[in-house]
N, C-alpha and C. Protein backbone atom coordinates (compact mmCIF):
# COMPACT_ATOMS: atom_id res chain seq x y z
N UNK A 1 -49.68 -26.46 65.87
CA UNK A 1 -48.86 -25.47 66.54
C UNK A 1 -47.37 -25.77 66.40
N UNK A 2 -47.19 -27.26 66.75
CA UNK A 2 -46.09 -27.41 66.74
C UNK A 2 -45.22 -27.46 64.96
N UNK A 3 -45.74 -27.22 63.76
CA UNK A 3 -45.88 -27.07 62.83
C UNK A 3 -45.32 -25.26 62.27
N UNK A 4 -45.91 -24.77 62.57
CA UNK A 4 -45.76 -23.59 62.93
C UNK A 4 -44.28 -22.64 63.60
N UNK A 5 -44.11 -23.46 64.53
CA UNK A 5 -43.46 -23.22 65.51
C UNK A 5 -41.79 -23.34 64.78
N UNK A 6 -42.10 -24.24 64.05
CA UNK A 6 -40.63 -25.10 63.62
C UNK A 6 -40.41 -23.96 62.25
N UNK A 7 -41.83 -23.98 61.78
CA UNK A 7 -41.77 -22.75 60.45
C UNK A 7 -40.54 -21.76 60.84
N UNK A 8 -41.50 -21.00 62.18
CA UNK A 8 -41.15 -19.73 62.25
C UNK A 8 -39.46 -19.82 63.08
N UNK A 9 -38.86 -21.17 63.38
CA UNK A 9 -37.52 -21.09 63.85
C UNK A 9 -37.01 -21.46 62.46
N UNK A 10 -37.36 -22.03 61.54
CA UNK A 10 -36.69 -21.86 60.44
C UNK A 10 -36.16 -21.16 59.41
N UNK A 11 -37.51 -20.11 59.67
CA UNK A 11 -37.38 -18.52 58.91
C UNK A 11 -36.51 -18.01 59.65
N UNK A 12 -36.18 -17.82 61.15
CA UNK A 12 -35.44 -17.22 61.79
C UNK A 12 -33.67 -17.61 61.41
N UNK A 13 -33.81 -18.97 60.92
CA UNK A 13 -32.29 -18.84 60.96
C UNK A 13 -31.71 -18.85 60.07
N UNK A 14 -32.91 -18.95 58.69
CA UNK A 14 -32.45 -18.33 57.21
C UNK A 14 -31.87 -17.50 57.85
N UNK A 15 -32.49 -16.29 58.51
CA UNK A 15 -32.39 -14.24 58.49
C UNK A 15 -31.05 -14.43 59.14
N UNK A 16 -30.95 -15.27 60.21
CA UNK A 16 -29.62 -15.23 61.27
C UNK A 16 -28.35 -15.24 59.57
N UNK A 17 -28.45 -16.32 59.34
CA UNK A 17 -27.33 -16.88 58.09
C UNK A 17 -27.44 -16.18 57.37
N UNK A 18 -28.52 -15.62 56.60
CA UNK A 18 -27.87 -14.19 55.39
C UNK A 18 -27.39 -13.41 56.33
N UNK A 19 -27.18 -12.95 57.44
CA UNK A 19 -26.80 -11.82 58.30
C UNK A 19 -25.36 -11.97 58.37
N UNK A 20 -25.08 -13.51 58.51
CA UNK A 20 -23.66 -13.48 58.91
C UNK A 20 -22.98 -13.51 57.58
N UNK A 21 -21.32 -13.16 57.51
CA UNK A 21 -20.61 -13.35 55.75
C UNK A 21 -20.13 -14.24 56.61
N UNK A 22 -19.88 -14.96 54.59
CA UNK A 22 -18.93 -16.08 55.10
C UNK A 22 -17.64 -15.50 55.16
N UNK A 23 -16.89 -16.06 55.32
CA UNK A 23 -15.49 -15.85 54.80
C UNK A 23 -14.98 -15.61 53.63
N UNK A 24 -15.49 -16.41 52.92
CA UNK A 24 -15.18 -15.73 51.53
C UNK A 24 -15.73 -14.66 50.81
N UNK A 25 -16.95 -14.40 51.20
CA UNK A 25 -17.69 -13.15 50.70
C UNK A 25 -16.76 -12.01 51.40
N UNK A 26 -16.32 -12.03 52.84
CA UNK A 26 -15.61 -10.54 53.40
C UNK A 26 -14.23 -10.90 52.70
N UNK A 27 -13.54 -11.55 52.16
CA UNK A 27 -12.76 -11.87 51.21
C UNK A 27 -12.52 -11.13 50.29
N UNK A 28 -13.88 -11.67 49.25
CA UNK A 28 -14.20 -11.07 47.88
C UNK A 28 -14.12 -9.54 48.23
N UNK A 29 -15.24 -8.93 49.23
CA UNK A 29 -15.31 -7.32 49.28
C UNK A 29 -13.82 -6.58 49.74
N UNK A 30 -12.91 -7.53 50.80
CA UNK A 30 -11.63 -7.10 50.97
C UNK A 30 -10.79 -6.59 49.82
N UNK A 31 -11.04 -7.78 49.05
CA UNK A 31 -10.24 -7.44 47.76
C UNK A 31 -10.74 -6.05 46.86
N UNK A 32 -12.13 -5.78 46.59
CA UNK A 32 -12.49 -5.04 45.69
C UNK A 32 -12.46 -3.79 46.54
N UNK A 33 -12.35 -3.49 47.88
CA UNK A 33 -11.89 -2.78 48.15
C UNK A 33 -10.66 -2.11 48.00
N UNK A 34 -9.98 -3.20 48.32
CA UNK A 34 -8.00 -3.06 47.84
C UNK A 34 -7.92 -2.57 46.55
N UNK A 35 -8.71 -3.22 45.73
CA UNK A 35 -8.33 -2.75 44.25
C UNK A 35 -8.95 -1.43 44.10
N UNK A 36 -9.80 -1.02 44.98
CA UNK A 36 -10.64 0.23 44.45
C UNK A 36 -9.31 1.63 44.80
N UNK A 37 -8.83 1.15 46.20
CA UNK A 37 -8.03 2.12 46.23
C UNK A 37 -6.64 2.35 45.80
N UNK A 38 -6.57 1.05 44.94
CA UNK A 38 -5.11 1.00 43.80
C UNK A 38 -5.36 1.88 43.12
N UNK A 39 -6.75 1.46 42.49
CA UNK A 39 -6.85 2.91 41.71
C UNK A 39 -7.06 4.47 41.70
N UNK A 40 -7.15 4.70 43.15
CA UNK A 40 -7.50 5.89 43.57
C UNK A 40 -6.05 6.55 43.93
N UNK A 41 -5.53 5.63 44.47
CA UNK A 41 -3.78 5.88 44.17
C UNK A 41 -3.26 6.31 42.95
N UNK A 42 -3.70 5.78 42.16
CA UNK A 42 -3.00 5.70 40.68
C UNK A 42 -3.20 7.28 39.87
N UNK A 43 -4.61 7.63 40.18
CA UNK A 43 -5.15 8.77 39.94
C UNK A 43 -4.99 10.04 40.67
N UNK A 44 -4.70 9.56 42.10
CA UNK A 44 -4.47 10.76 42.55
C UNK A 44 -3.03 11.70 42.31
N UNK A 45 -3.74 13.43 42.98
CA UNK A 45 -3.18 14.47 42.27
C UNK A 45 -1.43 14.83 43.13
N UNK A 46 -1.11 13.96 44.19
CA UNK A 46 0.55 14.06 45.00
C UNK A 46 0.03 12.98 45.56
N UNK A 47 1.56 12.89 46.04
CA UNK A 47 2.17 11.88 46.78
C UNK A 47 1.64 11.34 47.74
N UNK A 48 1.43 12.54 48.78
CA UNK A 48 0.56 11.89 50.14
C UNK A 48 -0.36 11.32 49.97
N UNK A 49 -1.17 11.59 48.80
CA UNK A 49 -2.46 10.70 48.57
C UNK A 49 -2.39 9.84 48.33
N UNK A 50 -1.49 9.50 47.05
CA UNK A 50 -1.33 8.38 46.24
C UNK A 50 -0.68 7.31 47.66
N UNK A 51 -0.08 7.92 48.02
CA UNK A 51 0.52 6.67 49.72
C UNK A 51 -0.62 6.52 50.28
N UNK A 52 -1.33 7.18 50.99
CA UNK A 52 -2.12 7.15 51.79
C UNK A 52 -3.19 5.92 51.16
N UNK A 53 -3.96 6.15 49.89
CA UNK A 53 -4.36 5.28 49.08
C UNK A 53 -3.53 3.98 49.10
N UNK A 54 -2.51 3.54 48.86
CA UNK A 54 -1.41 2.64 48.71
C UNK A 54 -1.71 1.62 50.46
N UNK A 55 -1.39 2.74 51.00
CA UNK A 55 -1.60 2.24 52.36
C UNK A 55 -3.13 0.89 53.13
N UNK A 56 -3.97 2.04 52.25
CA UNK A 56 -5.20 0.84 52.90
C UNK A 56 -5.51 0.09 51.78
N UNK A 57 -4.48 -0.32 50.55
CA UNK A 57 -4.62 -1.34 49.75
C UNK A 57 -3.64 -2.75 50.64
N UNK A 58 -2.44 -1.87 51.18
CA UNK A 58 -2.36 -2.66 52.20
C UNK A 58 -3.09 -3.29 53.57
N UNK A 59 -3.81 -2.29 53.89
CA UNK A 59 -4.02 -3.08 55.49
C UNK A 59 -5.75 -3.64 54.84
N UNK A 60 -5.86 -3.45 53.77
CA UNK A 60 -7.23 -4.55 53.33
C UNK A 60 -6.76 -5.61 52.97
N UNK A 61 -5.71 -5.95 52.18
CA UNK A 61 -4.75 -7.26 52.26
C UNK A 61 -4.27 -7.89 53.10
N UNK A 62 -3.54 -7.38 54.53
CA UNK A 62 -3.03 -7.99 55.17
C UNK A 62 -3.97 -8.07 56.50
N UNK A 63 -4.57 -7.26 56.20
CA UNK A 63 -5.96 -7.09 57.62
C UNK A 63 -5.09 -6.57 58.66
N UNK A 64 -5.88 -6.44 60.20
CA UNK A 64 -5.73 -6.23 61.54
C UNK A 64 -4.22 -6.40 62.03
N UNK A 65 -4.09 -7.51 61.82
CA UNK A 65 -3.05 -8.20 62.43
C UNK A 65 -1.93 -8.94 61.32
N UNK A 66 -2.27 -8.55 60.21
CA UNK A 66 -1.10 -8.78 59.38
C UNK A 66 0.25 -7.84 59.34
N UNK A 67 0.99 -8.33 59.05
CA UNK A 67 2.08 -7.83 58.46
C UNK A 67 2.33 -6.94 57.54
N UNK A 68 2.73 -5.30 58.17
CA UNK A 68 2.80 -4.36 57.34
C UNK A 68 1.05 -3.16 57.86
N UNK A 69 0.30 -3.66 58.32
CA UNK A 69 -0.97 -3.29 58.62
C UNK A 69 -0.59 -1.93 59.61
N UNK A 70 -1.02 -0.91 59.11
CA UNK A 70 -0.99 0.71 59.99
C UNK A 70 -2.06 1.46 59.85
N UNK A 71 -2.45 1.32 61.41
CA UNK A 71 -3.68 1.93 61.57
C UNK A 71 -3.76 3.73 61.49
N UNK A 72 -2.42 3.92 61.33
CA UNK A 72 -2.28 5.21 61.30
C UNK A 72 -3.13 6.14 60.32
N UNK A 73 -3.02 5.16 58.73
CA UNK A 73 -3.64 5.52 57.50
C UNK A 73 -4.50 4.98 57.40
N UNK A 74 -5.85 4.54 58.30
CA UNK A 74 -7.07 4.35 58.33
C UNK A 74 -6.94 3.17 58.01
N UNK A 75 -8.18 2.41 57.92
CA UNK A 75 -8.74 0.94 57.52
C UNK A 75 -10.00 0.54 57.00
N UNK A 76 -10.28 1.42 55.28
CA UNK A 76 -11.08 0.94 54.90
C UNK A 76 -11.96 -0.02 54.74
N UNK A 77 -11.09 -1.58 55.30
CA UNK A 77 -11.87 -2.66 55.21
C UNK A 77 -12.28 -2.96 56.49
N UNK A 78 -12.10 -2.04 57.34
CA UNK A 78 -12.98 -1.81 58.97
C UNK A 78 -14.03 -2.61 59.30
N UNK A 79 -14.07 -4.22 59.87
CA UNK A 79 -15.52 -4.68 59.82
C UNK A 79 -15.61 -6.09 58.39
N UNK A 80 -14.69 -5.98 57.89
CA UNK A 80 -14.83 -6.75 56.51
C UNK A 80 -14.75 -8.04 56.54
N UNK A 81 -13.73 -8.12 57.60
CA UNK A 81 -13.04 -9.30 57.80
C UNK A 81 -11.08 -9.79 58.54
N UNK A 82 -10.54 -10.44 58.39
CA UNK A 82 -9.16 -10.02 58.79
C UNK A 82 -7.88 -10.22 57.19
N UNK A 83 -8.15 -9.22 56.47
CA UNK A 83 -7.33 -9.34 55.50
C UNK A 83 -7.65 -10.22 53.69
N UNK A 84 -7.76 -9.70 53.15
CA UNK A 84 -7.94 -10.09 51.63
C UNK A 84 -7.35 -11.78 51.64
N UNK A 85 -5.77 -11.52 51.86
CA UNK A 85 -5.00 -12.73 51.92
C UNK A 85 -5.10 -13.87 52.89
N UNK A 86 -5.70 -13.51 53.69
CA UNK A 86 -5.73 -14.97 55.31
C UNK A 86 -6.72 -15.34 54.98
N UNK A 87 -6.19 -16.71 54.66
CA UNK A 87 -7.25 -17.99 54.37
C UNK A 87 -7.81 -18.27 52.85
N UNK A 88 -6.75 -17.13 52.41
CA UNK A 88 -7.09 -17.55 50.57
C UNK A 88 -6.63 -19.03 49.69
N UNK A 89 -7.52 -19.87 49.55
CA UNK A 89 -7.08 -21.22 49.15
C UNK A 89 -6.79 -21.29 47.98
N UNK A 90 -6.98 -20.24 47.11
CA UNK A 90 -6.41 -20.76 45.75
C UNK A 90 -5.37 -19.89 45.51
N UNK A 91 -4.63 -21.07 45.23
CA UNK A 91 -2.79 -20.61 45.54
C UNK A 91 -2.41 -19.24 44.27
N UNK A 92 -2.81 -19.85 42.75
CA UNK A 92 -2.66 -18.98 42.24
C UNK A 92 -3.04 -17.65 42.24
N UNK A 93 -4.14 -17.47 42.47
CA UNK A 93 -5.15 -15.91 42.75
C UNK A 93 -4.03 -15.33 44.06
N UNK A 94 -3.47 -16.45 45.53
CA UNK A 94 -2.75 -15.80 46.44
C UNK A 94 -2.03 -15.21 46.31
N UNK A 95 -0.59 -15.76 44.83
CA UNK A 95 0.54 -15.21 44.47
C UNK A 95 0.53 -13.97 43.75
N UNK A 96 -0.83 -14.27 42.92
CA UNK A 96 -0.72 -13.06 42.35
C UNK A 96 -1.63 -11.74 43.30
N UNK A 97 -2.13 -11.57 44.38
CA UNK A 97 -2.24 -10.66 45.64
C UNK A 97 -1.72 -10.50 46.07
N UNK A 98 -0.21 -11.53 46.43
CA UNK A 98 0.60 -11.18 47.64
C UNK A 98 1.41 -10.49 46.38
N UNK A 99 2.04 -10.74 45.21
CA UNK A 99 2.18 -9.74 44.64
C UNK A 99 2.13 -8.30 44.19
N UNK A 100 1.05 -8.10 44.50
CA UNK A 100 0.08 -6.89 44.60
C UNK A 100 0.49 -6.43 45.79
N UNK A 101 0.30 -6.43 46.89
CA UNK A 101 1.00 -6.04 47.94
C UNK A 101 2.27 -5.76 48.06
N UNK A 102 3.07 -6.57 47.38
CA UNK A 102 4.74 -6.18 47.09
C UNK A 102 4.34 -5.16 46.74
N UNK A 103 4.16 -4.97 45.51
CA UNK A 103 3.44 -3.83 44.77
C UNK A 103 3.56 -2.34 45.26
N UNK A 104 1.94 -2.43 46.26
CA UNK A 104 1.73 -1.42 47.21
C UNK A 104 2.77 -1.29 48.24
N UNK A 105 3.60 -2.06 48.80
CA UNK A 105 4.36 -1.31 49.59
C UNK A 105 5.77 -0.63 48.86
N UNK A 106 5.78 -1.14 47.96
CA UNK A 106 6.47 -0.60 47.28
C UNK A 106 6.31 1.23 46.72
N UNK A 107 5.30 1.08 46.41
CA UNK A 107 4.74 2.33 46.14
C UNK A 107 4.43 3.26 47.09
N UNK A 108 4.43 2.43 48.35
CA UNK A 108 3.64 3.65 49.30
C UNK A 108 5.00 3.87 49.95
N UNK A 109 6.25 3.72 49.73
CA UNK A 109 7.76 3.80 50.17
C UNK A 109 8.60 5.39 49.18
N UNK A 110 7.70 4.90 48.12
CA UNK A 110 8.23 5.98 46.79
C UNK A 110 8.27 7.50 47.38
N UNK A 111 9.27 8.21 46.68
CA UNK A 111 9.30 9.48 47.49
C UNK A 111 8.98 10.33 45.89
N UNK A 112 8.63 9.57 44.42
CA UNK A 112 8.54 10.23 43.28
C UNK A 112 7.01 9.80 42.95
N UNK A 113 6.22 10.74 42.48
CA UNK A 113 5.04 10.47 42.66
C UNK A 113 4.04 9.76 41.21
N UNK A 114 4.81 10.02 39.89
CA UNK A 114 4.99 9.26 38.81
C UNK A 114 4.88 7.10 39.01
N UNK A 115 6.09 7.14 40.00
CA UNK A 115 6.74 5.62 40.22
C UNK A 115 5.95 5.48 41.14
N UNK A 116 5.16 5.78 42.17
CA UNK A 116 4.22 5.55 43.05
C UNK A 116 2.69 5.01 42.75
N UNK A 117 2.51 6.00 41.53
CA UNK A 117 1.31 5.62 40.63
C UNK A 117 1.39 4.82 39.37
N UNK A 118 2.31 4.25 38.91
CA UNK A 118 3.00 3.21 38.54
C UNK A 118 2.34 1.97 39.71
N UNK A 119 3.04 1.89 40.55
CA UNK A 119 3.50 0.44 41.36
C UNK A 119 1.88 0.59 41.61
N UNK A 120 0.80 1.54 41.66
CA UNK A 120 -0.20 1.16 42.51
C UNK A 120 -1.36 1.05 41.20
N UNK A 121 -0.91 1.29 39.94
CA UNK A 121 -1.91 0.49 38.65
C UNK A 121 -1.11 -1.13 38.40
N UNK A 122 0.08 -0.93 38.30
CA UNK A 122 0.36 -2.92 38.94
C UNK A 122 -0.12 -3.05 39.45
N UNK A 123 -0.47 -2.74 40.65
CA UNK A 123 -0.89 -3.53 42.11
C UNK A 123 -2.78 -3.45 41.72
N UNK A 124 -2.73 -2.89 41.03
CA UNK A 124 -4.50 -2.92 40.53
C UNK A 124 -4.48 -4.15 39.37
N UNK A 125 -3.57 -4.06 38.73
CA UNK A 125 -3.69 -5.21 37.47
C UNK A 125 -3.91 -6.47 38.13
N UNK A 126 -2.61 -6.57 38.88
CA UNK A 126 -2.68 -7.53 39.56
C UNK A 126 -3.98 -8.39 40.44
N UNK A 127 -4.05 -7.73 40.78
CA UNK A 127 -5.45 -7.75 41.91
C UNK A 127 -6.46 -7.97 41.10
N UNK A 128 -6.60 -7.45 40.17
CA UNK A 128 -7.50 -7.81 38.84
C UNK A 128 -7.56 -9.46 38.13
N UNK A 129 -6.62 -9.66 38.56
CA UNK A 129 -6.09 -11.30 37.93
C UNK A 129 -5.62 -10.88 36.37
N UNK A 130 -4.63 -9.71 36.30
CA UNK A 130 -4.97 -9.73 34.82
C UNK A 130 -2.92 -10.50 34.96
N UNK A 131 -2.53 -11.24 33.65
CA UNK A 131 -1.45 -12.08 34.19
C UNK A 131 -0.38 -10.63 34.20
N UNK A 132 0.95 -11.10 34.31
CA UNK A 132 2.23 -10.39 34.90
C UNK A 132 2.48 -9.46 33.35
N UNK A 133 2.22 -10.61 32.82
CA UNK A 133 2.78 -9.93 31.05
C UNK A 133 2.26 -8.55 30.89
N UNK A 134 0.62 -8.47 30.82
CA UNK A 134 -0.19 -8.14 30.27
C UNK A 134 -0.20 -6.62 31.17
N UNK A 135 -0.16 -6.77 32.67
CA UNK A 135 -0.17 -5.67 33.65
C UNK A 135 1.10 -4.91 33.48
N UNK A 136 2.22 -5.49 32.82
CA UNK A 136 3.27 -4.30 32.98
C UNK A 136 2.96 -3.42 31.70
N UNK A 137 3.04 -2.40 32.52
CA UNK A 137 2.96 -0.87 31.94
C UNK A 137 3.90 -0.19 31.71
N UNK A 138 4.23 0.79 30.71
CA UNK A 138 5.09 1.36 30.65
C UNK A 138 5.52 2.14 31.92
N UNK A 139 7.06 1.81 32.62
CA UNK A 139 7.11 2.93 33.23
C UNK A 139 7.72 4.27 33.09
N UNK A 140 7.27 5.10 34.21
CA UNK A 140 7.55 6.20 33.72
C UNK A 140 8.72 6.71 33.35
N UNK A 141 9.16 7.47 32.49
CA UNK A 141 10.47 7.46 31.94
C UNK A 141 11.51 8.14 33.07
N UNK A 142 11.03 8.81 34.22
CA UNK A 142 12.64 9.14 35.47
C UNK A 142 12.43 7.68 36.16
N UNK A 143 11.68 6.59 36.09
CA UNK A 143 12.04 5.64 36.71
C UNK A 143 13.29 4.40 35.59
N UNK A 144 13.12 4.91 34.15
CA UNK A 144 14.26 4.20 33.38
C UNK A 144 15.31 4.70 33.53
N UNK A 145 15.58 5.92 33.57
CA UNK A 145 16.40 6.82 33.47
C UNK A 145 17.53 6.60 34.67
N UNK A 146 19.17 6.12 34.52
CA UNK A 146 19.73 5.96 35.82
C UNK A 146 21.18 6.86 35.15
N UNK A 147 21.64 7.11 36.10
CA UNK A 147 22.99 7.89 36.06
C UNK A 147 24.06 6.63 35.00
N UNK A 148 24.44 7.55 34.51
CA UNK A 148 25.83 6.86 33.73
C UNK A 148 27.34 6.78 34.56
């Protein structure tokens, strides 16, 4: 019985532990969230979207209680965890996210909707791990373009 007994608390706390994420798994999904809606930014058809998109690439990065985080424009990563970036240990992958976030707020500030979808396929490269070189894209030509 007592055999048994120990079985069936052992099976139980496998089920408990796959139930819970670790930290790094609501991490990982934070991020591929963030990046999903870089790109939905990038694609979309105006401005408000492409921000709005921009927006919860931010508050999946910075989470709840980060910096820059507005619940105003929803919170896709609702439940995920507290932010892509809190508690990310590998420094390089950090710089190049918190980059990404420059990125997105950058973009979700833009009042031209070209340079908005610009900053938010960086902010997807980025997030991608693809390096700095490789992610810059042409930009769009009224963002080269400055008064003489």
């Amino acid at each position: 019985m007592i055999r048994y007994g120990m079985a069936a608390g052992f099976v139980a706390l496998v089920a408990v532990a796959g139930l819970v994420a670790s930290p790094a798994s609501a991490q990982t999904k934070e991020l591929e969230t963030a990046t999903q809606h870089a790109g939905l930014a990038a694609k979309a058809a105006d401005l408000k979207t492409t921000q709005q998109h921009l927006h919860h690439v931010i508050n999946c990065l910075v989470g709840p209680s980060g910096a820059g985080f507005d619940a105003s424009f929803g919170n896709p990563c609702n439940g995920q965890g507290n932010g892509a970036i809190s508690g990310m240990s590998n420094m390089a992958k950090r710089k190049s996210v918190e980059s990404a976030l420059d990125q997105a707020k950058d973009g979700a500030k833009q009042g031209n909707l070209s340079i908005a979808q610009h900053d938010a396929m960086m902010a997807q490269d980025m997030m991608m791990g693809k390096s700095m070189a490789s992610a810059k894209r042409k930009a769009p030509a009224k963002m080269m373009s400055h008064p003489m």
